[in-house]
Protein backbone atom coordinates (compact mmCIF):
# COMPACT_ATOMS: atom_id res chain seq x y z
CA UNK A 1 0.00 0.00 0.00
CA UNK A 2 2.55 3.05 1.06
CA UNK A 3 5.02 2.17 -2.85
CA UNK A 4 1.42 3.15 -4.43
CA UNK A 5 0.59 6.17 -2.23
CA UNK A 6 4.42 7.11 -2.53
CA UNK A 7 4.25 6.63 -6.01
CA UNK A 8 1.06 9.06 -6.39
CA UNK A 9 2.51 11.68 -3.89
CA UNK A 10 5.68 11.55 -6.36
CA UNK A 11 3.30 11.60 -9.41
CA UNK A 12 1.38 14.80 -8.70
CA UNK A 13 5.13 16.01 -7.27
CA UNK A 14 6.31 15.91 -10.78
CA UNK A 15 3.05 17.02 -12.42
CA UNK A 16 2.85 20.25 -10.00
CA UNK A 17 6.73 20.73 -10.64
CA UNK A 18 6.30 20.36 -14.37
CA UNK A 19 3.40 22.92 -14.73
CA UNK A 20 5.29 25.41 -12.14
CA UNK A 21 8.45 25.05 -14.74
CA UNK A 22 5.89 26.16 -17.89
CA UNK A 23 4.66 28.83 -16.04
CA UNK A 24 8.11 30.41 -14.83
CA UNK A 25 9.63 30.37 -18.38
CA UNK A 26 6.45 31.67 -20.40
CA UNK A 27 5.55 28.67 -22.23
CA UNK A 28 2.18 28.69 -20.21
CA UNK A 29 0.00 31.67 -18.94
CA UNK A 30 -3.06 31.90 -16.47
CA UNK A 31 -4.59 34.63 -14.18
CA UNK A 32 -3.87 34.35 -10.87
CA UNK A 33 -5.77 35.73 -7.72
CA UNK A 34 -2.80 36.42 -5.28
CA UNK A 35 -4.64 34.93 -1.74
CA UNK A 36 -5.58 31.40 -3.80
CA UNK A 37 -2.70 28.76 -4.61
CA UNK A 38 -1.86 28.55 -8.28
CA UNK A 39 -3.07 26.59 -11.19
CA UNK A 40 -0.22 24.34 -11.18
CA UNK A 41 -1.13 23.29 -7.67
CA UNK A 42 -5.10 22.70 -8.18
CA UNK A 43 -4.46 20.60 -11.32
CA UNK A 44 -2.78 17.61 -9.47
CA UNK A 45 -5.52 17.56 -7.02
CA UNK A 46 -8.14 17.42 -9.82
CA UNK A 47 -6.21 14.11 -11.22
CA UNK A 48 -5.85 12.98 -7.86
CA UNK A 49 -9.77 13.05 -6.68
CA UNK A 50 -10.25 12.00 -10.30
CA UNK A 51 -8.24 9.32 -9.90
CA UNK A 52 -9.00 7.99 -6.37
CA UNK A 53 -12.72 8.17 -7.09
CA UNK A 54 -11.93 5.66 -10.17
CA UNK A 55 -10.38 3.69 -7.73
CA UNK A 56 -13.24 3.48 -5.92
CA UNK A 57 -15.78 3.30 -8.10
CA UNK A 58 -14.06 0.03 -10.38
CA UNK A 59 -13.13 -1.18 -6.77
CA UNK A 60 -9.29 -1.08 -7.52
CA UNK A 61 -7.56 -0.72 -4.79
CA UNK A 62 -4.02 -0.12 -6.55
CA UNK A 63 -5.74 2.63 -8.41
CA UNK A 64 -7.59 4.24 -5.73
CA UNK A 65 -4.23 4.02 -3.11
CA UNK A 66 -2.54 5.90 -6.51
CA UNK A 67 -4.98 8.70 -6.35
CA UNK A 68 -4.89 8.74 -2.61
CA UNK A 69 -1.21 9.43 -2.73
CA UNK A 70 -1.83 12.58 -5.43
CA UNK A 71 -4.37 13.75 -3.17
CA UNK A 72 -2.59 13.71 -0.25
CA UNK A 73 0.33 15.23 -1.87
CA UNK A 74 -1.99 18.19 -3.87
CA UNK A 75 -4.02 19.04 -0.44
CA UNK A 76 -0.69 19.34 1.44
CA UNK A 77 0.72 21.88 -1.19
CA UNK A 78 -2.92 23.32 -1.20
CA UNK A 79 -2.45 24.27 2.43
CA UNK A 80 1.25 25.26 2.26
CA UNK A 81 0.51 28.24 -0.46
CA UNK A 82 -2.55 29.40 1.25
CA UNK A 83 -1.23 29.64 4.87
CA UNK A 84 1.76 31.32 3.07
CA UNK A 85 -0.14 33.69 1.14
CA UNK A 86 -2.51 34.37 3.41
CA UNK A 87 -0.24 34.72 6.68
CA UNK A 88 2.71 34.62 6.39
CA UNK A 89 3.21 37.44 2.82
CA UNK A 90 0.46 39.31 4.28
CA UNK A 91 2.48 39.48 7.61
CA UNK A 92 5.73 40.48 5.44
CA UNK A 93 3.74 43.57 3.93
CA UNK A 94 3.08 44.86 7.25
């Protein structure tokens, strides 16, 4: 069970790196509202929920502990960018 979840966590890693890498050299543009997390952060947690409610709805459990693993991962780095923009950069300014 924890080389699947490992190996979703390091799935939506890549993914959330990847999309991050677009966006800082231009190749990819999208608004973004300064107190939400970015695109590149929501988009792995899509897949993830996407992909753990497969799991669980063809009963797979190697495909649902997959998603559970991106999920975890994506609500973690949900949490981390808006604590930080919302505390700690707002703290900064002041």
């Amino acid at each position: 069970i924890m080389l699947k979840v490992l190996a979703g966590a390091l799935t939506a890693g890549f993914i959330d790196w990847f999309l991050e890498h677009l966006w800082e050299i231009g190749l990819v543009t999208y608004p973004q509202i300064e107190e939400l997390p970015p695109l590149d952060d929501w988009i792995p947690l899509i897949l993830g929920a996407s992909t753990l409610a497969l799991g669980k709805g063809l009963e797979n459990k190697d495909v649902e502990e997959f998603g559970l693993g991106m999920t975890a991962y994506s609500i973690a780095m949900i949490l981390h960018h808006t604590l930080l923009r919302n505390i700690s950069w707002k703290i900064k300014k002041e």
